[in-house]
N, C-alpha and C. Protein backbone atom coordinates (compact mmCIF):
# COMPACT_ATOMS: atom_id res chain seq x y z
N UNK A 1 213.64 75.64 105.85
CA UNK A 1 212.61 75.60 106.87
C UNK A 1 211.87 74.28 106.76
N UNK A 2 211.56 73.65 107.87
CA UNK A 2 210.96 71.93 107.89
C UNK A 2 209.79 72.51 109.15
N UNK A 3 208.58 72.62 108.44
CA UNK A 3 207.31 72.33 109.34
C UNK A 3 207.33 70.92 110.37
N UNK A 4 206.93 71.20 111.33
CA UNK A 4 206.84 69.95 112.18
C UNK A 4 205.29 70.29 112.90
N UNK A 5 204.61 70.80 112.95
CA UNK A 5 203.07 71.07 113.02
C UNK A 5 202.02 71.94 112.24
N UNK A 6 201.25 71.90 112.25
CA UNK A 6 200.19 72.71 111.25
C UNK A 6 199.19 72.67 112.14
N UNK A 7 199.03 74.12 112.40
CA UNK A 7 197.45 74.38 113.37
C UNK A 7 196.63 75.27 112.47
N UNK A 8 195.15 74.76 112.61
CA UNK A 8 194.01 75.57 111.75
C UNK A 8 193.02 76.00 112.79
N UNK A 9 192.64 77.13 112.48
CA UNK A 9 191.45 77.71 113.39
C UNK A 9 190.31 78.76 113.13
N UNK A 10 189.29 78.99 113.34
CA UNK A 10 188.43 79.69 112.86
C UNK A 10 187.21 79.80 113.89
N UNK A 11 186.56 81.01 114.15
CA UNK A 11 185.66 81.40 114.46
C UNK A 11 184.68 81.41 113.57
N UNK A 12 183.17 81.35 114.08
CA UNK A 12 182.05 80.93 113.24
C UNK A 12 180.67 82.12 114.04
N UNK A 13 180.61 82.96 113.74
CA UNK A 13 179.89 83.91 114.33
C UNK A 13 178.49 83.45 114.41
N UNK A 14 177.20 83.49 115.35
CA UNK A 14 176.52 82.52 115.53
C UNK A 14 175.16 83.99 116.09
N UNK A 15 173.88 83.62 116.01
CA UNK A 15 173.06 84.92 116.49
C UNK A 15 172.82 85.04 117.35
N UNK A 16 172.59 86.07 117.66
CA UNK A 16 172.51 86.64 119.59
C UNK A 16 174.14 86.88 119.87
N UNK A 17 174.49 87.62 119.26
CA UNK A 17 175.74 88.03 119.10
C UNK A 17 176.64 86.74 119.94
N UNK A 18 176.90 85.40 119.39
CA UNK A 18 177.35 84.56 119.99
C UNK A 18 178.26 83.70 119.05
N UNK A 19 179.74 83.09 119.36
CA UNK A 19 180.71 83.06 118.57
C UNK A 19 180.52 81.50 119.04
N UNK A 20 181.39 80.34 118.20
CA UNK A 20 181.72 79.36 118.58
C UNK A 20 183.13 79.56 117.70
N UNK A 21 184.27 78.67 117.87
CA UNK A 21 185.79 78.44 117.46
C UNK A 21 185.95 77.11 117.43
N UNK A 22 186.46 76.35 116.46
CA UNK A 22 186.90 74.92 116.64
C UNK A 22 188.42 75.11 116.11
N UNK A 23 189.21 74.23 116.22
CA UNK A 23 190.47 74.55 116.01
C UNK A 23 190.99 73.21 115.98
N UNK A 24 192.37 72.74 115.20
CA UNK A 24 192.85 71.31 115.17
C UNK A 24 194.45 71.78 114.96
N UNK A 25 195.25 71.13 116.02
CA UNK A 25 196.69 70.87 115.58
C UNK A 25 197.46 69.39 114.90
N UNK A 26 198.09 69.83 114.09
CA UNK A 26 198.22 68.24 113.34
C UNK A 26 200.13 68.69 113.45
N UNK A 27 200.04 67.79 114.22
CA UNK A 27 201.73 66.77 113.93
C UNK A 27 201.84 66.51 112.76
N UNK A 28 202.95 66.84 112.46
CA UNK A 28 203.44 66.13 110.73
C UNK A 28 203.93 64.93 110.71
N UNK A 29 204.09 64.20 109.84
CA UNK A 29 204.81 62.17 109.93
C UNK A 29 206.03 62.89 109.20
N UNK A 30 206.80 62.45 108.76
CA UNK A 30 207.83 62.11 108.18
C UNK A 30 207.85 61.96 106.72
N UNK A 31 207.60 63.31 106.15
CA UNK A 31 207.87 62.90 104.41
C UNK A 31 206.16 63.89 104.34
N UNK A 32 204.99 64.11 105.29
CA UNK A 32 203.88 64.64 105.00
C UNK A 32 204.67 66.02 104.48
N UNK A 33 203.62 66.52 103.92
CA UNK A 33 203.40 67.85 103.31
C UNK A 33 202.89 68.75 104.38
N UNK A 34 202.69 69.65 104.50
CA UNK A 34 202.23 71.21 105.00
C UNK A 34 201.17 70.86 104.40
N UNK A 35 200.86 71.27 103.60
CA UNK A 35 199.88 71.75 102.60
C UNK A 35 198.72 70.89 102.75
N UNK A 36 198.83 69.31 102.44
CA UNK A 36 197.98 68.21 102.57
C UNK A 36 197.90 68.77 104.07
N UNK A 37 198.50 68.47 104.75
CA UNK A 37 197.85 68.47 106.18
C UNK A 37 197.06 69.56 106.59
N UNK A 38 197.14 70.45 105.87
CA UNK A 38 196.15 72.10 106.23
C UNK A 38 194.97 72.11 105.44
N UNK A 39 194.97 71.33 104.37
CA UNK A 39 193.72 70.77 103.72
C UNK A 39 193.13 69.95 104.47
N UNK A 40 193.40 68.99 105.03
CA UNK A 40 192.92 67.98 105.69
C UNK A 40 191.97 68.69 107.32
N UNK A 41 193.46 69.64 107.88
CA UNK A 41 192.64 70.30 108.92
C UNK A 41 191.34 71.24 108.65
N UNK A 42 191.43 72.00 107.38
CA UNK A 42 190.22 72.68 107.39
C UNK A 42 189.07 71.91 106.63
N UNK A 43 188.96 70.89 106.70
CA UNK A 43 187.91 70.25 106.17
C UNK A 43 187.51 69.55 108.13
N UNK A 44 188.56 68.76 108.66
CA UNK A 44 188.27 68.53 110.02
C UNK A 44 187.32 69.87 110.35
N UNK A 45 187.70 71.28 110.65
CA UNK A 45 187.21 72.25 111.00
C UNK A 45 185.74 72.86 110.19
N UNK A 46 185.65 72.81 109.35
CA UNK A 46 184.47 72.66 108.78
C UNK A 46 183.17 71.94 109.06
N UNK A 47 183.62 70.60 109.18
CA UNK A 47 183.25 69.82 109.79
C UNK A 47 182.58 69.81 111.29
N UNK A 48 183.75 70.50 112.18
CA UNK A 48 182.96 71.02 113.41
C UNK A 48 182.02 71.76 113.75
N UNK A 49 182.41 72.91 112.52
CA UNK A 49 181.36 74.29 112.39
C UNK A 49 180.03 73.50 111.42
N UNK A 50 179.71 72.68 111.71
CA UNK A 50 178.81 71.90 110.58
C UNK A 50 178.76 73.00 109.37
N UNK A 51 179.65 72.92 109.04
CA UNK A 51 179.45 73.78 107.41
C UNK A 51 179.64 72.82 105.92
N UNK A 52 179.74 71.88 106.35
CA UNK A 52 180.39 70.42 105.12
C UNK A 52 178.80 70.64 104.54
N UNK A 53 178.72 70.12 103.29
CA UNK A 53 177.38 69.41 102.45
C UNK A 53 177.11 68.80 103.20
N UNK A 54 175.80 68.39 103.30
CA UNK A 54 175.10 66.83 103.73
C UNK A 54 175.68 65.93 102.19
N UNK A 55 175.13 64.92 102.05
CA UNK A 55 175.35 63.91 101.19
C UNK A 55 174.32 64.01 99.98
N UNK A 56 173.09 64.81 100.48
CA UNK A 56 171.66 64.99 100.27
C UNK A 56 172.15 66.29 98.84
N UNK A 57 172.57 67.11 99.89
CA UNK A 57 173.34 68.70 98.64
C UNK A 57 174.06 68.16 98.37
N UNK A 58 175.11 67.24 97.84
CA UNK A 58 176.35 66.60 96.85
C UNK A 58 175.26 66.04 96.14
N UNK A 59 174.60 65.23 96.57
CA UNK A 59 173.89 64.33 94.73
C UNK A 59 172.82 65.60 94.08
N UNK A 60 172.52 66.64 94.96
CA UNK A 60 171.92 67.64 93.95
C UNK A 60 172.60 68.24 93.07
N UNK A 61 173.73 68.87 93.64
CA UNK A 61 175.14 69.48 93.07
C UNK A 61 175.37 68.58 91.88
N UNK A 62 175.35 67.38 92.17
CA UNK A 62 175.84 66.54 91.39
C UNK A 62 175.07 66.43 90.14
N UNK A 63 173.98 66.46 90.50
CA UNK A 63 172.85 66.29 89.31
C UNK A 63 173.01 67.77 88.55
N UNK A 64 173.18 68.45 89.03
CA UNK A 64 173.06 70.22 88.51
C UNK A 64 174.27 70.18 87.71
N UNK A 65 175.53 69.76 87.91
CA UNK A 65 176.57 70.13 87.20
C UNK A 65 176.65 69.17 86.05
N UNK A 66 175.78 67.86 86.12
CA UNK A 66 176.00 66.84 85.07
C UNK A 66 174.85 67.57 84.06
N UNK A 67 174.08 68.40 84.34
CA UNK A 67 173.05 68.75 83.50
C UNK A 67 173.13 70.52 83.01
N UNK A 68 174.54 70.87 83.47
CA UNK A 68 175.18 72.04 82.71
C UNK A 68 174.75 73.19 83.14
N UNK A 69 173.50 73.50 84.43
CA UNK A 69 172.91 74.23 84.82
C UNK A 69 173.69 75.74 86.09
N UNK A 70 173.63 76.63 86.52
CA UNK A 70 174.27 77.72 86.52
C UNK A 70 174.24 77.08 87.85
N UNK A 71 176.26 77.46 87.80
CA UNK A 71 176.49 77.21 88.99
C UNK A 71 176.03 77.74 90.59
N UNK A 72 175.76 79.15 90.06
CA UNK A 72 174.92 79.73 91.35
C UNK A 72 173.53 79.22 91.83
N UNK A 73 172.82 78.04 91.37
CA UNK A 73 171.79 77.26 91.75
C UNK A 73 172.23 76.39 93.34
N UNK A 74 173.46 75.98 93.29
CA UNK A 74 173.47 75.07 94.08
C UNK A 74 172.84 75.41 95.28
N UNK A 75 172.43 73.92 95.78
CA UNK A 75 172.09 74.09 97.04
C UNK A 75 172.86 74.51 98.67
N UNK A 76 174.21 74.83 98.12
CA UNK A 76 174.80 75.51 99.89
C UNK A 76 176.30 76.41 99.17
């Protein structure tokens, strides 16, 4: 079996009983992986659903894990 696309998709349930969906199809190159490319799409998709860190929660994260503190602190 030889993948030649990888589609990712997800609904993001929203209040006032209201849904949004972002979704990405990725063409494969020649020699790509599946796998990389479905990583790649759900971070794209994440991204849409603004669900990524800010930059702001990574250097907290960052500071929290260099200082050994319980992982359930983080900020998201």
């Amino acid at each position: 079996m030889r993948a030649t696309r990888v589609y990712f998709e997800r609904t993001k349930s929203l209040p006032g009983y209201n849904n949004v969906k972002a979704g990405i199809e990725v063409t494969l190159e020649k020699g790509e992986k599946a796998m990389a490319a479905l990583q790649k799409a759900e971070i794209f998709v994440a991204n849409a659903l603004n669900e990524s860190p800010t930059p702001q929660q990574m250097g907290i994260a960052l500071e929290i894990v260099k200082h050994k503190e319980q992982l359930d602190e983080l900020p998201f």
